[in-house]
N, C-alpha and C. Protein backbone atom coordinates (compact mmCIF):
# COMPACT_ATOMS: atom_id res chain seq x y z
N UNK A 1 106.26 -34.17 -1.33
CA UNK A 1 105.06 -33.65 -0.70
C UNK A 1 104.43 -32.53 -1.53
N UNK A 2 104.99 -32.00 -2.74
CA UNK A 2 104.69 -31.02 -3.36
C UNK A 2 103.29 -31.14 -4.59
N UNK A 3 102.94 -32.63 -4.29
CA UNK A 3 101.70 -33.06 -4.95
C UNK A 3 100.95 -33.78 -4.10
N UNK A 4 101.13 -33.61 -2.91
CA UNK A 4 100.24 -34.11 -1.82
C UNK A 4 99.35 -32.96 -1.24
N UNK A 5 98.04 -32.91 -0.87
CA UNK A 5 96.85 -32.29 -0.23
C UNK A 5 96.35 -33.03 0.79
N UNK A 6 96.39 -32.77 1.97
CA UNK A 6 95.23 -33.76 3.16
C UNK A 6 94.22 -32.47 3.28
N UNK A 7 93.14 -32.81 3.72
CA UNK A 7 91.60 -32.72 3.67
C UNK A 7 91.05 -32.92 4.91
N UNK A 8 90.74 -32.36 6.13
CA UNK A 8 90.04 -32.44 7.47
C UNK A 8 89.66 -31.48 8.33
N UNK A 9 88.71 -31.66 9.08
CA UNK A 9 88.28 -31.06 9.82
C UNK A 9 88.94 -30.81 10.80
N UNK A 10 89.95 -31.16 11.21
CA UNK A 10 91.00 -31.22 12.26
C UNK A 10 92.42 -30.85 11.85
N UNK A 11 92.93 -29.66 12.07
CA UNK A 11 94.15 -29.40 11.86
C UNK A 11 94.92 -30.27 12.03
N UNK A 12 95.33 -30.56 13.44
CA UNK A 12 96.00 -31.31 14.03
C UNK A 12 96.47 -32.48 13.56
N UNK A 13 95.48 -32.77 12.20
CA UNK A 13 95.79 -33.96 11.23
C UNK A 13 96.32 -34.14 10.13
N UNK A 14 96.83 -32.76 9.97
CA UNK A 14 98.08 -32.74 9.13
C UNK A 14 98.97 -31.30 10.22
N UNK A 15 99.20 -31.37 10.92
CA UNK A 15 100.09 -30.36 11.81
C UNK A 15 101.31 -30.36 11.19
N UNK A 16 102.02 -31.91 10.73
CA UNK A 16 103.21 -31.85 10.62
C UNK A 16 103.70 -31.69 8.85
N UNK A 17 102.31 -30.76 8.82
CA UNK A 17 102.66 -30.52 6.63
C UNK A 17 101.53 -29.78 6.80
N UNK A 18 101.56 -28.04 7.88
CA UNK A 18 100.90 -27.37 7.30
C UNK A 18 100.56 -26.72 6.07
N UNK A 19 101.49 -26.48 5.12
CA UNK A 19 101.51 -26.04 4.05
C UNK A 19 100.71 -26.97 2.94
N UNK A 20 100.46 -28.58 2.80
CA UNK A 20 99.71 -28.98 2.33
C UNK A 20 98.12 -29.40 2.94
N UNK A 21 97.74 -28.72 3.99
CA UNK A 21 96.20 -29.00 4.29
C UNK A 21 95.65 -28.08 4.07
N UNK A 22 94.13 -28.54 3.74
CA UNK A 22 92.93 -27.57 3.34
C UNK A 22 92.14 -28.13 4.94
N UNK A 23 91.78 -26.98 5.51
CA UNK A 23 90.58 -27.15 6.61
C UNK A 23 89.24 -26.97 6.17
N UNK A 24 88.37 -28.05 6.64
CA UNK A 24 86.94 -27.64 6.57
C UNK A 24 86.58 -27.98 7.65
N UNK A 25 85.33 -27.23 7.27
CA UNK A 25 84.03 -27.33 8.75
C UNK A 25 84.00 -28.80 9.11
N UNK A 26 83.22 -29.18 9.83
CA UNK A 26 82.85 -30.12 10.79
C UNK A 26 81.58 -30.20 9.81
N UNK A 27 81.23 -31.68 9.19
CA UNK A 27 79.79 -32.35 9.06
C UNK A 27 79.09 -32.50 9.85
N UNK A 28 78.02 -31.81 10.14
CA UNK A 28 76.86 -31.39 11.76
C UNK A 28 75.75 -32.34 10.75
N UNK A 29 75.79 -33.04 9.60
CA UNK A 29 74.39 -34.17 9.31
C UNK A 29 73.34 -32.81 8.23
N UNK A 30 73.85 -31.80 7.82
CA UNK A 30 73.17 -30.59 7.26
C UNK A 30 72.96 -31.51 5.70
N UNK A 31 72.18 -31.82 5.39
CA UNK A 31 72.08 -32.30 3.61
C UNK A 31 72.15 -31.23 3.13
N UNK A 32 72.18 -30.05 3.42
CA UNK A 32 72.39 -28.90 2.24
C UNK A 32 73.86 -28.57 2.30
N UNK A 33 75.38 -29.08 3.17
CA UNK A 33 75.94 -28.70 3.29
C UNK A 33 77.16 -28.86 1.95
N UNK A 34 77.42 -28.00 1.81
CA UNK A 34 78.87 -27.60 0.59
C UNK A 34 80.18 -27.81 0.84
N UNK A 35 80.38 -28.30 1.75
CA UNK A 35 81.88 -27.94 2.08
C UNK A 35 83.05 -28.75 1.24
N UNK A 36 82.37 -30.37 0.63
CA UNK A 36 83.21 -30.76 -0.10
C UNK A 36 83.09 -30.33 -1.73
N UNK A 37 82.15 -29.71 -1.86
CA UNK A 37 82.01 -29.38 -2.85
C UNK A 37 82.94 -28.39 -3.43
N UNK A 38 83.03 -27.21 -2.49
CA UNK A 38 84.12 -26.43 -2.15
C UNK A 38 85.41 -26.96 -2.14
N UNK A 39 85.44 -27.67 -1.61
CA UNK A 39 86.96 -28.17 -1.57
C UNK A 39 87.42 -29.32 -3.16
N UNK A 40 86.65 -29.87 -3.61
CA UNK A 40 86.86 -30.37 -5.08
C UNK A 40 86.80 -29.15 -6.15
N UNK A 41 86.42 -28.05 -5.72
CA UNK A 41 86.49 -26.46 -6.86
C UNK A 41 87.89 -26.10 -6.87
N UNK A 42 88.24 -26.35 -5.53
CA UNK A 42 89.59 -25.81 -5.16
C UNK A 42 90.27 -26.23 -5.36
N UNK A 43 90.35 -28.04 -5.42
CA UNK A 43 91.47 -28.64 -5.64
C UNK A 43 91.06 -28.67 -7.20
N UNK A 44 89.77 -28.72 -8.29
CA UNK A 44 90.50 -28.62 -9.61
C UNK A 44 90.89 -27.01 -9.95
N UNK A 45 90.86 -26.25 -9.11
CA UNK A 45 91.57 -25.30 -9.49
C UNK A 45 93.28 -24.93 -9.69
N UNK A 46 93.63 -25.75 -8.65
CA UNK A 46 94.83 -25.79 -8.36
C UNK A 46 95.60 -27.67 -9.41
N UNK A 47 94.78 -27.99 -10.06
CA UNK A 47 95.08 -28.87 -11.29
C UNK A 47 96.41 -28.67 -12.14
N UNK A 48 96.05 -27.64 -12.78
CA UNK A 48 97.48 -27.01 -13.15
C UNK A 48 98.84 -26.46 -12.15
N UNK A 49 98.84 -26.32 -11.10
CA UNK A 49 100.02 -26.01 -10.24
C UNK A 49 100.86 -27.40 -10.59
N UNK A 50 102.05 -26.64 -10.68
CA UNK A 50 103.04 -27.94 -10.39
C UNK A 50 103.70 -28.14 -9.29
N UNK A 51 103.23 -27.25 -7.90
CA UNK A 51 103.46 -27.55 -6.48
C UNK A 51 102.22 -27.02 -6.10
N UNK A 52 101.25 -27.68 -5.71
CA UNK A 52 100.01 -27.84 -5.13
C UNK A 52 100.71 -27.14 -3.41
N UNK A 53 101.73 -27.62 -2.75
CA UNK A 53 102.23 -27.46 -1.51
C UNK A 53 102.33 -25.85 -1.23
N UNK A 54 103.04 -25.11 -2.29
CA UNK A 54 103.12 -23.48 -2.86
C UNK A 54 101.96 -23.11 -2.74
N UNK A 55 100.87 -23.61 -3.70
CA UNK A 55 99.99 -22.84 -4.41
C UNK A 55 98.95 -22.83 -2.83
N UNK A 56 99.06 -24.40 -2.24
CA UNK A 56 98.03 -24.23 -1.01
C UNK A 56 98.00 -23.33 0.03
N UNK A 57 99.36 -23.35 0.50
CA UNK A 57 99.97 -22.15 1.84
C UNK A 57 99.75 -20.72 1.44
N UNK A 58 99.83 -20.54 0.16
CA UNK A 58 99.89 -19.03 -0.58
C UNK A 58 97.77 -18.69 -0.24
N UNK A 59 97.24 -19.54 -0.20
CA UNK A 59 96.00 -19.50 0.02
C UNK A 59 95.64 -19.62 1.57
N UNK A 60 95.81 -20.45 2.19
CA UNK A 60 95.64 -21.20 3.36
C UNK A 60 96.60 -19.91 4.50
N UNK A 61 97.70 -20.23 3.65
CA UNK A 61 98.83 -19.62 4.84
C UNK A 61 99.17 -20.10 6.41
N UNK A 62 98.73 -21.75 6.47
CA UNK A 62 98.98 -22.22 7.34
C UNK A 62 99.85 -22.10 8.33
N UNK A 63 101.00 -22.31 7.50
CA UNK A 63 102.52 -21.96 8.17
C UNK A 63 102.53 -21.11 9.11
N UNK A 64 101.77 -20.25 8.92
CA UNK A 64 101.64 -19.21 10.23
C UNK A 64 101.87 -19.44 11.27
N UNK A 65 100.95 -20.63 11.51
CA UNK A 65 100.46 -20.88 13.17
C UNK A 65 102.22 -21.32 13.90
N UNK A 66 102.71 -22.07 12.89
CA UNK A 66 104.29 -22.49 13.52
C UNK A 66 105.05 -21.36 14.05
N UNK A 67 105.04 -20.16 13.43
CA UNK A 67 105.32 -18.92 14.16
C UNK A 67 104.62 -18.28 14.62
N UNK A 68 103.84 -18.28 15.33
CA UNK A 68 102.33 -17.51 16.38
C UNK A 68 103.23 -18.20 17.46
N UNK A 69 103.16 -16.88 18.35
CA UNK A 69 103.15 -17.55 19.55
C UNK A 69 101.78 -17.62 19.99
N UNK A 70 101.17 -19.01 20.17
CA UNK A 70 100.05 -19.18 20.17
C UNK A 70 99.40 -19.06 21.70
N UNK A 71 100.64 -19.41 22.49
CA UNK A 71 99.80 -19.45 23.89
C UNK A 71 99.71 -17.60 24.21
N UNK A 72 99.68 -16.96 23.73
CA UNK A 72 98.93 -15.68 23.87
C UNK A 72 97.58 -15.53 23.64
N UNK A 73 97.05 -16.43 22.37
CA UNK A 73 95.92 -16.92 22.35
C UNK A 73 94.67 -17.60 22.89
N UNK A 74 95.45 -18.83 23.58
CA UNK A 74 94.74 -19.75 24.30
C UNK A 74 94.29 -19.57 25.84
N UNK A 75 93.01 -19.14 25.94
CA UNK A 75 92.63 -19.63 27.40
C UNK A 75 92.45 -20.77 28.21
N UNK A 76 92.86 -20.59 29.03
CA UNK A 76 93.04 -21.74 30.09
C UNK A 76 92.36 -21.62 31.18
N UNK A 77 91.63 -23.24 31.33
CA UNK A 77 90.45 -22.82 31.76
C UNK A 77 90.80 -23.93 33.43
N UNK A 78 90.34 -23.95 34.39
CA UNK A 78 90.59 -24.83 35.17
C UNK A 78 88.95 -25.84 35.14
N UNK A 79 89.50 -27.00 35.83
CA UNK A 79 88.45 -28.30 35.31
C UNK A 79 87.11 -27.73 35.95
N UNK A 80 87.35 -26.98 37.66
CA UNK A 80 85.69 -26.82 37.29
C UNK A 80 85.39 -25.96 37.49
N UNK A 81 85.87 -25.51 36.08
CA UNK A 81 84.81 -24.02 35.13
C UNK A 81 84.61 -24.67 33.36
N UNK A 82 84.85 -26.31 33.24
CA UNK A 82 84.42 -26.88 32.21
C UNK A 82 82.81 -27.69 32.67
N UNK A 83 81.73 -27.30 31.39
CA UNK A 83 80.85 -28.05 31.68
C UNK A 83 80.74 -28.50 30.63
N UNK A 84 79.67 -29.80 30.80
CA UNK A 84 79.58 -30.96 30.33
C UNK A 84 78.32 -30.62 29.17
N UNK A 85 78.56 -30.65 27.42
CA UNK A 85 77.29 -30.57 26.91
C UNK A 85 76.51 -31.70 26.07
N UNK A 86 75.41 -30.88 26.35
CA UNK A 86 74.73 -32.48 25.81
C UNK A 86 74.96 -32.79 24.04
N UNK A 87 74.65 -33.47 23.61
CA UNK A 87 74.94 -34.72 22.63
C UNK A 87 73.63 -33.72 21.42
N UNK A 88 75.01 -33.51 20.31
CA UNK A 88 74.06 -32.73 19.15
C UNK A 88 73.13 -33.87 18.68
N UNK A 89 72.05 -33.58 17.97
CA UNK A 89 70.66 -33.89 17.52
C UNK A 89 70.42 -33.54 16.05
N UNK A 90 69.95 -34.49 15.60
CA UNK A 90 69.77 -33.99 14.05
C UNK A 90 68.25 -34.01 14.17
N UNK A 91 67.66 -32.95 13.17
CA UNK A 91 66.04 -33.14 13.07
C UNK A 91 65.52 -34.28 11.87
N UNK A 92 64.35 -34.51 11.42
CA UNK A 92 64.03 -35.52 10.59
C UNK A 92 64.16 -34.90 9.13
N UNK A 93 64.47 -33.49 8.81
CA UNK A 93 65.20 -33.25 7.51
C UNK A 93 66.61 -33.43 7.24
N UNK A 94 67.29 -33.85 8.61
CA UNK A 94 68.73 -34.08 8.34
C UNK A 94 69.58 -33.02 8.93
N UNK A 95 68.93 -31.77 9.49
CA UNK A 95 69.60 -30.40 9.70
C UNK A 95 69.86 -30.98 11.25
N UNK A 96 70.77 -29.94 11.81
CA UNK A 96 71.44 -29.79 13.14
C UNK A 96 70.47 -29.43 14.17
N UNK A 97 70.25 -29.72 14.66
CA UNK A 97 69.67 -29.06 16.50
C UNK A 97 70.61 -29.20 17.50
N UNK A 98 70.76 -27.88 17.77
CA UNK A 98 71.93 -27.42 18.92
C UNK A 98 70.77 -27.26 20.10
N UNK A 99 71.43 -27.93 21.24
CA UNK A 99 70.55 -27.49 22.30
C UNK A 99 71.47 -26.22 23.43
N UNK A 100 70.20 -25.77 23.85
CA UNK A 100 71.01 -24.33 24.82
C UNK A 100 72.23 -24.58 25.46
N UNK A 101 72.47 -25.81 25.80
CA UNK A 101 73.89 -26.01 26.81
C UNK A 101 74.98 -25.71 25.39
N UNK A 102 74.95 -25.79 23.86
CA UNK A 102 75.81 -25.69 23.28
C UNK A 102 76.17 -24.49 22.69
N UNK A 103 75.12 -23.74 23.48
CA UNK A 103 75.42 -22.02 23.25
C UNK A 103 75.75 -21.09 24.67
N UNK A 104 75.84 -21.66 25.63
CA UNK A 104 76.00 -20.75 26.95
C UNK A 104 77.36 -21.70 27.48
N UNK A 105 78.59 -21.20 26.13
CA UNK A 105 80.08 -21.54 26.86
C UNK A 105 80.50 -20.13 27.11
């Protein structure tokens, strides 16, 4: 695993090899957005490592979260104090439109 990298927007999708994931943002449809661009800088930066797994956590520091006690963190919410939001929107340049229900959590 020491030359393996996973790549997602979702932790949870490499949970079980924090030390080799890079997290990025969420693609919201932005054409100006960088994020993989960023992440191909990073990974030829880390070209020369001969444990990519080292060199990632030493950056990332993933590992953490396995020792967090995390539920100190997490609020818990009961079902009805969850509301329902509406469905993001892209405009005709490609950018994001958030509507008000996705800002009044």
């Amino acid at each position: 695993m020491e030359k393996v990298l996973f790549v997602d927007n979702h932790i949870f999708s490499f949970a079980a090899n924090l030390k080799n994931g890079i997290p990025v943002v969420d693609f919201l449809g932005d054409r100006q957005d960088t994020e993989l661009l960023k992440v191909a800088n990073y990974v030829l930066a880390l070209a020369d490592e001969s444990n990519l797994m080292r060199a990632n956590e030493h950056v990332f520091g993933l590992q953490r979260i396995k020792m967090a006690q995390i539920d100190k963190f997490i609020k818990y919410y009961g079902v009805d104090e969850l509301t329902e939001y509406d469905d993001t929107d892209f405009d005709d340049n490609g950018g994001t439109v958030v509507s008000q229900a996705h800002l009044d959590y």
